[in-house]
N, C-alpha and C. Protein backbone atom coordinates (compact mmCIF):
# COMPACT_ATOMS: atom_id res chain seq x y z
N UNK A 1 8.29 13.05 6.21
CA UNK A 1 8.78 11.97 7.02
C UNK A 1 10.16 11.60 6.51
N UNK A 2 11.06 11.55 7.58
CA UNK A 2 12.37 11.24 6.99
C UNK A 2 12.44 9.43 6.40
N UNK A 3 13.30 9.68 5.86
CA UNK A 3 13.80 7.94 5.43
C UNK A 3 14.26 6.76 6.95
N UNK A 4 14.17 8.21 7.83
CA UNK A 4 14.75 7.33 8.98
C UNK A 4 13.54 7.01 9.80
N UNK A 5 12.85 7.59 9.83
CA UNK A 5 11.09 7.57 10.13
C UNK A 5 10.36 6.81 9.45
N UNK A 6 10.75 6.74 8.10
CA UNK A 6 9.89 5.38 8.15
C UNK A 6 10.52 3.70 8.08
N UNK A 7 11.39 3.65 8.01
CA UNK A 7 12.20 2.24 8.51
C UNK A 7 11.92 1.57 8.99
N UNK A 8 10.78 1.75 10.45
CA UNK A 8 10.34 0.33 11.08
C UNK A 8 9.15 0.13 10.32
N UNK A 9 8.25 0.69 9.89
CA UNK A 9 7.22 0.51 8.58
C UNK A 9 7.62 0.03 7.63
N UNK A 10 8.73 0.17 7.41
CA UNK A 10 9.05 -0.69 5.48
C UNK A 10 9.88 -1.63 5.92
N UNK A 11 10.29 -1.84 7.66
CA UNK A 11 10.73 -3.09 7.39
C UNK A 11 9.79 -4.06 8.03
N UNK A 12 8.38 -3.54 8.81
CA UNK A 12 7.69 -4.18 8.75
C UNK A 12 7.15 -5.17 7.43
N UNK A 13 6.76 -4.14 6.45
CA UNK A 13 6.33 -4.15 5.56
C UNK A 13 6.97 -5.80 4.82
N UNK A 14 8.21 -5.35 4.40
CA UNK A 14 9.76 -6.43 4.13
C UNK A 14 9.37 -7.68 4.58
N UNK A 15 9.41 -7.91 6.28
CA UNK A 15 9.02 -9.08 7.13
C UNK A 15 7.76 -9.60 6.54
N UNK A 16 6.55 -8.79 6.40
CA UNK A 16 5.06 -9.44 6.10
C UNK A 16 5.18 -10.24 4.47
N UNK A 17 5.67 -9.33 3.81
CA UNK A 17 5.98 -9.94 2.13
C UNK A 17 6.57 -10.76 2.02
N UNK A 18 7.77 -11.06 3.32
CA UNK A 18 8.59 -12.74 2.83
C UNK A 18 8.00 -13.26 3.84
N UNK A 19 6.99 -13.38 4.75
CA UNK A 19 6.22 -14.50 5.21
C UNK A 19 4.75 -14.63 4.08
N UNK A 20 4.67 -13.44 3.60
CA UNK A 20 3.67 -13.96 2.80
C UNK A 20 4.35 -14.91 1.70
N UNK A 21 5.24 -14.51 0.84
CA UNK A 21 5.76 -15.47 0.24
C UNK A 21 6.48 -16.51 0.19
N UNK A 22 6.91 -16.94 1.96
CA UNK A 22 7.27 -18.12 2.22
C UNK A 22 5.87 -19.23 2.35
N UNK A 23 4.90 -18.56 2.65
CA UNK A 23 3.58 -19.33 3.15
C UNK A 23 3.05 -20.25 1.84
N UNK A 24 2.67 -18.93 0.75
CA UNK A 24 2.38 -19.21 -0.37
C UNK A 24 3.09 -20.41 -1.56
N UNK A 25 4.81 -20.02 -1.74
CA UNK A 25 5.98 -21.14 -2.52
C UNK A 25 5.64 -22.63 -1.43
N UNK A 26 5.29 -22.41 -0.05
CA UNK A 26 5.42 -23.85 0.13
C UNK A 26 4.23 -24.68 0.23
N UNK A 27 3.12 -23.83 -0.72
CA UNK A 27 2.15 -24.92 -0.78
C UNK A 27 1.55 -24.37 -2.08
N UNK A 28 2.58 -24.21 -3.35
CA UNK A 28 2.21 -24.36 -4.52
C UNK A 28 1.42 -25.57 -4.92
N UNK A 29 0.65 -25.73 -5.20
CA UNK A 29 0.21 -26.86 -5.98
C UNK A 29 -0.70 -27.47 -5.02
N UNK A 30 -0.98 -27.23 -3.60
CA UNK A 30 -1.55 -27.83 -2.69
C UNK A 30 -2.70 -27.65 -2.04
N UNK A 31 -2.46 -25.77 -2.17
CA UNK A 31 -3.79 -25.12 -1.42
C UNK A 31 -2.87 -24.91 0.32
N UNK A 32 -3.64 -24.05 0.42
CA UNK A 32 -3.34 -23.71 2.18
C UNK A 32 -4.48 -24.37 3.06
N UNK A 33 -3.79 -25.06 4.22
CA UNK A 33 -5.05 -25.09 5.20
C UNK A 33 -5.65 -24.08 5.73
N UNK A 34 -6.80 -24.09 6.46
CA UNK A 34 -7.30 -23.17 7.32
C UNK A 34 -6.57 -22.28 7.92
N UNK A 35 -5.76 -22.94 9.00
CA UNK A 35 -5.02 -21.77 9.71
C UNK A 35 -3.73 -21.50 8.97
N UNK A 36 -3.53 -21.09 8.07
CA UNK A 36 -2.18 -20.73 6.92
C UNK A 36 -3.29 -19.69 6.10
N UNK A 37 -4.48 -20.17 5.70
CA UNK A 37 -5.24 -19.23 5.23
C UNK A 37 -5.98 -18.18 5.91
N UNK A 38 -6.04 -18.53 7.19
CA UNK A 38 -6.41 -16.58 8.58
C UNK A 38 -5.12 -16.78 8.19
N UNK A 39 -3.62 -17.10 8.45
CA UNK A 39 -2.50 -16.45 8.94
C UNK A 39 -2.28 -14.91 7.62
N UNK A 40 -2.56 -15.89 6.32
CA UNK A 40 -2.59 -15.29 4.82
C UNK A 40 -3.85 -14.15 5.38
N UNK A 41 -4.68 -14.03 5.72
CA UNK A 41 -5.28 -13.04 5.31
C UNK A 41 -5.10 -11.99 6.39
N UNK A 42 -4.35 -12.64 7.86
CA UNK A 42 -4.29 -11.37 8.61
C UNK A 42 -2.64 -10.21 7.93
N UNK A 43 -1.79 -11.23 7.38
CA UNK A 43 -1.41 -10.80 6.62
C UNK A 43 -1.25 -9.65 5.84
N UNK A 44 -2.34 -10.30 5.12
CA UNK A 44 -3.05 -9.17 3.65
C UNK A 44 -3.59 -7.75 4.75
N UNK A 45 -4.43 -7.83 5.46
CA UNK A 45 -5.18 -6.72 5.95
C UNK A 45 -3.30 -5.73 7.06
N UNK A 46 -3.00 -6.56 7.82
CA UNK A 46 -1.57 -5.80 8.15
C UNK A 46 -0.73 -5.31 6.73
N UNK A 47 -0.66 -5.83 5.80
CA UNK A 47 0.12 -5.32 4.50
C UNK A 47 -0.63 -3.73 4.46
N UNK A 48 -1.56 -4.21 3.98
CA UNK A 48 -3.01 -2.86 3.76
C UNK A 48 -2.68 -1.86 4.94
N UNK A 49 -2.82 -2.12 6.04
CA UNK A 49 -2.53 -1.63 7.08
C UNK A 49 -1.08 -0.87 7.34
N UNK A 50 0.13 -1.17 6.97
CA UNK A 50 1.20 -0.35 6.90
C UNK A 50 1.29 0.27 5.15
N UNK A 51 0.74 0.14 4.39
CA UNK A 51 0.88 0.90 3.16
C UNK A 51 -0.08 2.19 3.53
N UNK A 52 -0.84 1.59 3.90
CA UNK A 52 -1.86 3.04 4.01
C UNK A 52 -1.56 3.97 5.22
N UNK A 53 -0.97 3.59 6.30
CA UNK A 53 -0.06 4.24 7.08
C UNK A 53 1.22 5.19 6.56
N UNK A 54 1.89 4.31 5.78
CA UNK A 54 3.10 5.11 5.14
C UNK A 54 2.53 6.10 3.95
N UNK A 55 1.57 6.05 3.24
CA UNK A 55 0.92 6.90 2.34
C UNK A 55 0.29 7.73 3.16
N UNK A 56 0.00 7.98 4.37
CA UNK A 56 -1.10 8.82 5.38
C UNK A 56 0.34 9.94 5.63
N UNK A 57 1.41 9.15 6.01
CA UNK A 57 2.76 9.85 6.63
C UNK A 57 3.32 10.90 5.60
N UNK A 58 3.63 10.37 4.32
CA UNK A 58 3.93 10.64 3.48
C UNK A 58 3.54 12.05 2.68
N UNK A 59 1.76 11.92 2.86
CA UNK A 59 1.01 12.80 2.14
C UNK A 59 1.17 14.29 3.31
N UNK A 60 1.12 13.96 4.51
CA UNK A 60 1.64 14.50 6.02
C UNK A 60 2.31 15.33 5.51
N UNK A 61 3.50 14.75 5.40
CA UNK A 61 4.83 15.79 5.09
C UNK A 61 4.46 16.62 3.92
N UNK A 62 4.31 15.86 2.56
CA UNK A 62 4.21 16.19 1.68
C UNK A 62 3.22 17.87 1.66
N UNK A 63 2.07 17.88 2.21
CA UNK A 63 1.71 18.65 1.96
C UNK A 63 1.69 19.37 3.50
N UNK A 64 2.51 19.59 4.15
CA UNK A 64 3.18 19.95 5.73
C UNK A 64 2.28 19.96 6.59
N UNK A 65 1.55 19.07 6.84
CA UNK A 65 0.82 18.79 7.90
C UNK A 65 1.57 18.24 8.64
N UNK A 66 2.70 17.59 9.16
CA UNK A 66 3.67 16.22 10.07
C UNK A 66 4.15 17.89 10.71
C-alpha cells in the first residue's frame, strides 16, 4: 500500500485521537457523562477499527496479496 493509499486512514486515525483527547483533557478530574462516554467508546472501537484495517492493508502488500 502506498503512503498515498493510506492517508485517508491515518488521517482518520489523527482526527479520532485529538477528539479522543480533546474529550478526555476537558473533563480531567470530573468523569465523563453518559453521552461523552458512548461518544468515548464509539471512538475506541473506530480507533480499533482503522488500525486493524491499516495492519490488514499493510500485511496485503507486504506479503503481495494487494
Amino acid at each position: 500500500m502506498s503512503h498515498e493509499a493510506e492517508r485517508p486512514i491515518l488521517q482518520q486515525i489523527h482526527d479520532l485521537v485529538a477528539e479522543e483527547h480533546t474529550l478526555r483533557s476537558a473533563h480531567t478530574g470530573i468523569g465523563l457523562n453518559s453521552d461523552e462516554r458512548t461518544r468515548l467508546e464509539a471512538i475506541e472501537r473506530e480507533l480499533d477499527r482503522c488500525w486493524d484495517l491499516l495492519r490488514h492493508r499493510r500485511a496485503e502488500e507486504e506479503f503481495g496479496q494487494a
